[in-house]
Protein backbone atom coordinates (compact mmCIF):
# COMPACT_ATOMS: atom_id res chain seq x y z
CA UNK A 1 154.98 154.79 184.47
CA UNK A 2 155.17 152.41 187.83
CA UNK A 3 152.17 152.84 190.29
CA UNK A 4 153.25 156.10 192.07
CA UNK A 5 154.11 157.76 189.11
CA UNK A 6 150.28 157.10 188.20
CA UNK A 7 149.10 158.86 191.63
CA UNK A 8 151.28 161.91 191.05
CA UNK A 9 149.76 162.31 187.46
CA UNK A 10 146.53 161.65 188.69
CA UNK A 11 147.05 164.50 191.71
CA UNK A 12 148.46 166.48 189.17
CA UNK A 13 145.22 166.57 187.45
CA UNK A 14 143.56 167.00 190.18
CA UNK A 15 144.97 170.69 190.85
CA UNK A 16 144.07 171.66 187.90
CA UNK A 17 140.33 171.34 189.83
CA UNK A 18 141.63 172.90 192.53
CA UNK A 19 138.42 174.79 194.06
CA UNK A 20 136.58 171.31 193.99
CA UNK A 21 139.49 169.64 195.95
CA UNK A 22 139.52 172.68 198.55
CA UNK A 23 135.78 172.19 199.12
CA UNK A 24 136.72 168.76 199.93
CA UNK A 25 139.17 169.33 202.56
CA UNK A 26 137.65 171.96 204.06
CA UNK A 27 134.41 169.41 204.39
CA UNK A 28 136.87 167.11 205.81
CA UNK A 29 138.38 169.51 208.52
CA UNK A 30 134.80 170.60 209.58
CA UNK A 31 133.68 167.29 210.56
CA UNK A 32 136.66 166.22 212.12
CA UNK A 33 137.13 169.54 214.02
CA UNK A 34 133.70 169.52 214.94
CA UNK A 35 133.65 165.59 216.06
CA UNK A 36 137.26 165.66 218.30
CA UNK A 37 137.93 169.53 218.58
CA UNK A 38 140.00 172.24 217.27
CA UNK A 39 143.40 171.45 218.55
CA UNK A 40 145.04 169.16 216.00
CA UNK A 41 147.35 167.44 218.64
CA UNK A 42 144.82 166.38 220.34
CA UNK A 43 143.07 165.20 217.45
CA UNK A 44 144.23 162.93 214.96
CA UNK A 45 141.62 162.98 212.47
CA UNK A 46 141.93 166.54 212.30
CA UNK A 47 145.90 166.31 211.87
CA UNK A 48 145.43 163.66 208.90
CA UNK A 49 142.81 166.31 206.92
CA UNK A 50 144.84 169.07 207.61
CA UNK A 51 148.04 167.39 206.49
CA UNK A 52 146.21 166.09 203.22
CA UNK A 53 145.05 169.89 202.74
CA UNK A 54 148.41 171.26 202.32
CA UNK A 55 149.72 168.25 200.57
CA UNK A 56 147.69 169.79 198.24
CA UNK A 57 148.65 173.78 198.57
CA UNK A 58 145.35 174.73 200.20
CA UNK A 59 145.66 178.15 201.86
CA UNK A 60 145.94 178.72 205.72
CA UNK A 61 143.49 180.94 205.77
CA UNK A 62 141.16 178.29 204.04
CA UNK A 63 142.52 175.70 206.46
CA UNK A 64 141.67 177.74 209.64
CA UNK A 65 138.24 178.82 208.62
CA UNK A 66 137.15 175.68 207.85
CA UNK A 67 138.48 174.76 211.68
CA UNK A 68 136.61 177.42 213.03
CA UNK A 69 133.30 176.46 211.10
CA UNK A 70 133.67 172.79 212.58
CA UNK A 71 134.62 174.35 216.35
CA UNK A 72 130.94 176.48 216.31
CA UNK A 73 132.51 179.51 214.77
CA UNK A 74 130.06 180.83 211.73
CA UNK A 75 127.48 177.90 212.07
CA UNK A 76 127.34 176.24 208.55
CA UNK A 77 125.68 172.79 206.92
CA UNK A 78 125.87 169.64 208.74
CA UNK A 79 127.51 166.75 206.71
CA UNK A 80 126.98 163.23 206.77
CA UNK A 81 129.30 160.46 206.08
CA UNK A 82 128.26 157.44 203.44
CA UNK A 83 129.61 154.81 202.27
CA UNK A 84 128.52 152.96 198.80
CA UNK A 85 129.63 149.80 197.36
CA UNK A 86 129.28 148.51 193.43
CA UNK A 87 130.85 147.32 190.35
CA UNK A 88 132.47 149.25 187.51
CA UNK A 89 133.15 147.94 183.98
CA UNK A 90 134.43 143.97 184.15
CA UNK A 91 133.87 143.73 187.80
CA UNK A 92 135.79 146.12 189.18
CA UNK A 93 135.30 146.72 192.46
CA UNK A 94 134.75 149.94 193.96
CA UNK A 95 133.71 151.77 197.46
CA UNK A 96 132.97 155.18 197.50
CA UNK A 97 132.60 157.56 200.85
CA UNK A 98 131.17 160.62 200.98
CA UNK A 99 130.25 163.69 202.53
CA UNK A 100 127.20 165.43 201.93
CA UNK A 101 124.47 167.85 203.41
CA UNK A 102 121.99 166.36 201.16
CA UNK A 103 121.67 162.19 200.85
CA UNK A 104 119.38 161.96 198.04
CA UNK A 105 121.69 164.14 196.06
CA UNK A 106 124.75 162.04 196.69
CA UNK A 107 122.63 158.81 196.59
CA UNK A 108 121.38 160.06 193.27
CA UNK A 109 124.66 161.22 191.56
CA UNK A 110 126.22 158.60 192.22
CA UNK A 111 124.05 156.02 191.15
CA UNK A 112 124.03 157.99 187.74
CA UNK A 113 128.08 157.84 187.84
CA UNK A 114 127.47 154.00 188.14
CA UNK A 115 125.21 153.11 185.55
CA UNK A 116 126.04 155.77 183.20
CA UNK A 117 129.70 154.15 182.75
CA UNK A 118 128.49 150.40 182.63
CA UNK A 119 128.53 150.14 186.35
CA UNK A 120 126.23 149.37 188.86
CA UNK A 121 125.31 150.26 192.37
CA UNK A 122 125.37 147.37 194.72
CA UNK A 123 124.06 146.76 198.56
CA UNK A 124 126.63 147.71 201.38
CA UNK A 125 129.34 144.88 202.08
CA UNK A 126 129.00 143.62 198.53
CA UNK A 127 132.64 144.40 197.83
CA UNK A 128 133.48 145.55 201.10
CA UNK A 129 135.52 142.76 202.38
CA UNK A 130 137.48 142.74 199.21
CA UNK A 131 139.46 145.50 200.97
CA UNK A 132 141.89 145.92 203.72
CA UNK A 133 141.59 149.29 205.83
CA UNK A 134 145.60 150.11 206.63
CA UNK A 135 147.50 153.12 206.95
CA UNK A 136 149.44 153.64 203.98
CA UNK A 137 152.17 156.19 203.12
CA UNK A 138 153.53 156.32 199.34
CA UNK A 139 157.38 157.97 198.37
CA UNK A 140 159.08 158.38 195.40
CA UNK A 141 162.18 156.58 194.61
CA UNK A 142 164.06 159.81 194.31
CA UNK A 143 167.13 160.02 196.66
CA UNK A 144 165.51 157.80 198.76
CA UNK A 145 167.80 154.62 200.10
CA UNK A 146 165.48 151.59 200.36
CA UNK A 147 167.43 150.28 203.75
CA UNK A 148 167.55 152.89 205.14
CA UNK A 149 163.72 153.66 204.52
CA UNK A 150 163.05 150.25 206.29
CA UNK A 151 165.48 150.40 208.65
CA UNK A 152 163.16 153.52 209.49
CA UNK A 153 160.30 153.08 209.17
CA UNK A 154 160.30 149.22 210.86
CA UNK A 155 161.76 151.40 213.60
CA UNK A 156 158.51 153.52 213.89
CA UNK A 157 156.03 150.04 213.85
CA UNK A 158 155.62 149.66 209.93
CA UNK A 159 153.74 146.12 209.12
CA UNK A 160 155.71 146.12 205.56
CA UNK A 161 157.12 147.89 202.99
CA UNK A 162 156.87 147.36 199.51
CA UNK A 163 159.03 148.13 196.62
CA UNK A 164 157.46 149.92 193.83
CA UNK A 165 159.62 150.22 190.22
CA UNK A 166 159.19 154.28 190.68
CA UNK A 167 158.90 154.28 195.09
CA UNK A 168 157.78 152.54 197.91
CA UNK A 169 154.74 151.89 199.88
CA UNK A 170 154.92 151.89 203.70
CA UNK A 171 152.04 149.62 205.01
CA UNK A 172 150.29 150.27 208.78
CA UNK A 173 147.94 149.30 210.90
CA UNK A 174 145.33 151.89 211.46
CA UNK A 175 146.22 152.21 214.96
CA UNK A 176 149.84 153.11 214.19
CA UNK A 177 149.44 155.26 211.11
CA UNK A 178 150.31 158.43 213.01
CA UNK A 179 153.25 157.35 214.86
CA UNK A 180 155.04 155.90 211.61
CA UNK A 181 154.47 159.24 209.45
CA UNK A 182 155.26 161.12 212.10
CA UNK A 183 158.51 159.27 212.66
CA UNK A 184 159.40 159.65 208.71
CA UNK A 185 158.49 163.46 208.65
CA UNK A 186 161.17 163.70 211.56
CA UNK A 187 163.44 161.86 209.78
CA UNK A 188 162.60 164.21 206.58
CA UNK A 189 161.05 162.24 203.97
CA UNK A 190 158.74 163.47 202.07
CA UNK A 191 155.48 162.01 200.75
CA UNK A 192 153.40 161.17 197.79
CA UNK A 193 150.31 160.82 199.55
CA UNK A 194 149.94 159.50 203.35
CA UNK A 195 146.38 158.51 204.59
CA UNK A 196 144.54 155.72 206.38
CA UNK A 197 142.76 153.71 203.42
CA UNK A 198 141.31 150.86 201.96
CA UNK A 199 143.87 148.54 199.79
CA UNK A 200 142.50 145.76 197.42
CA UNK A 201 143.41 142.12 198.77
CA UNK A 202 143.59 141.10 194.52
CA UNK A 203 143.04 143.32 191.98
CA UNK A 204 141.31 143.24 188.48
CA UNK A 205 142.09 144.17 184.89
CA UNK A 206 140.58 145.23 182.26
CA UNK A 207 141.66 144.11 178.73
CA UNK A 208 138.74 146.00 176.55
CA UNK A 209 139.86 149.31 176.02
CA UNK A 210 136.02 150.27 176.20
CA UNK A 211 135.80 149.54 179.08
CA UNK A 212 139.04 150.94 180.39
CA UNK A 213 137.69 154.10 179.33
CA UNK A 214 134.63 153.93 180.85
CA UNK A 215 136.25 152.98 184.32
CA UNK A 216 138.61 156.59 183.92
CA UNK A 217 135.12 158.39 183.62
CA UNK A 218 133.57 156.95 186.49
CA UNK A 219 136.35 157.62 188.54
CA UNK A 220 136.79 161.10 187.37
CA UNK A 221 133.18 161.81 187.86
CA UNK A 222 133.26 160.14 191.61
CA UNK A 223 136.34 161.95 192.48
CA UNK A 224 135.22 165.40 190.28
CA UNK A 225 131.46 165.39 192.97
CA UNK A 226 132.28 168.08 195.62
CA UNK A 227 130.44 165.41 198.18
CA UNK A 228 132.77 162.40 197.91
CA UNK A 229 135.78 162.05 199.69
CA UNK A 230 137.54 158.92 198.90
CA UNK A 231 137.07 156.27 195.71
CA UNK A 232 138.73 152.62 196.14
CA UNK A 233 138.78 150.65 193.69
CA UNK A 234 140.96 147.13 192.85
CA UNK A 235 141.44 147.78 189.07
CA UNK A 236 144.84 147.20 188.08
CA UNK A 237 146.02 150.18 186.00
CA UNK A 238 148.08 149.04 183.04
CA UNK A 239 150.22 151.21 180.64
C-alpha cells in the first residue's frame, strides 16, 4: 500500500469515530466563521473547514449550526488555538495543533499522549522548522492521466507535483492553495484530502517494531482528543 492508500485507510478508520471527527469540524467552522464571517466566499478559512467537513459526510445541518454558533447565533465556548512540538519513539518528529476551551486540559492530555508512548513534549520551535507549511492536495491514481493532471494543475499556479505509486500529490504555496483546488474541482477531479499543511523536509523511520507500535498509539490518541485538530509528523510509514 503506496502513501495515499495509507491516508484513505487511515480516514477510513477515522469514520468509524465519526462523532469525534464532527466535533472537530464543527470546532473548526466556529472559529473560522466567527474570525472572517459567515459567508464562505468571502472567507477562505471557512471554505477550507467546510470543504474538509463534507469530505468527511458531516451533515448540513451540522455544518450550518456550527456557522451560526461562530456568526453569534446560540453563544457557545470560546476556543483557543495551540500549537505543541516534541518527539515520538526514535526521534520522530511531531507538531500537534489544537483547539480547546480549556488549556490545561489539552496541555495535560497531551503531554500524557507523549510520555505515555515513549515520547516527549518539547519547547515550541524544537521541531518546528523541520516542516514546510504548503498547500497540498492528494488524488488517487484511478482514471486519473498524470499529464493531463499537470498540464492542469501547473495551469492553476501548482509549485510541483509528485508522483505517488497509488496517486499524486499537488504541492502549493499557501497563498495559492485556493485557486489551484478550485481550478481542479472545475475541472472535476476529485480528492483524497486537500488542506493547507505542514510537510516534513526529511523524514524518519523506525526499524523496532516496538516502537512502531508505540508511534500508531500516539497518533491515534492525538488524533482520537476531541481538542486537536491537526498531527504532523515526519515518520516514514513502511509496509
Amino acid at each position: 500500500m503506496g502513501r495515499i492508500g495509507n491516508i484513505i485507510n487511515r480516514k477510513g478508520k477515522q469514520d468509524a469515530k465519526r462523532a469525534s471527527v464532527f466535533t472537530k469540524h464543527a470546532r473548526a467552522i466556529t472559529v473560522a466563521a466567527k474570525e472572517g464571517g459567515a459567508d464562505p466566499e468571502y472567507n477562505a478559512a471557512l471554505k477550507t473547514a467546510i470543504d474538509k467537513a463534507k469530505a468527511d459526510n458531516m451533515p448540513n445541518d451540522n455544518i450550518k449550526r456550527a456557522i451560526d454558533k461562530g456568526a453569534g447565533a446560540g453563544g457557545g465556548e470560546d476556543y483557543f488555538s495551540n500549537t505543541y512540538e516534541g518527539y515520538g519513539p526514535g526521534g520522530v518528529a511531531v507538531i500537534v495543533e489544537t483547539l480547546t476551551d480549556n488549556k490545561n486540559r489539552t496541555a495535560g492530555n497531551i503531554r500524557y499522549y507523549f510520555d505515555k508512548n515513549g515520547g516527549n513534549l518539547g519547547t515550541t520551535g524544537c521541531v518546528g522548522f523541520m516542516f514546510d507549511r504548503k498547500g497540498q492536495i492528494l488524488i488517487a491514481a484511478e482514471n486519473v492521466s498524470e499529464e493531463q493532471l499537470m498540464d492542469d494543475a501547473l495551469e492553476a499556479g501548482a509549485d510541483d507535483i509528485i508522483t505517488e505509486e497509488d496517486g499524486f500529490e499537488v504541492v502549493t504555496a499557501p497563498e495559492d492553495f485556493n485557486a489551484v483546488r478550485d481550478a481542479l474541482v472545475e475541472k472535476g477531479y476529485e480528492f483524497v484530502s486537500a488542506d493547507i499543511k505542514l510537510i516534513p523536509q526529511t523524514t524518519t523511520v523506525l526499524d523496532n517494531e516496538g516502537q512502531v507500535k508505540s508511534m500508531e498509539k500516539l497518533i491515534d490518541l492525538l488524533e482520537e482528543d476531541d481538542d486537536v485538530q491537526n498531527v504532523y509528523h515526519n515518520w516514514e510509514i513502511t509496509e
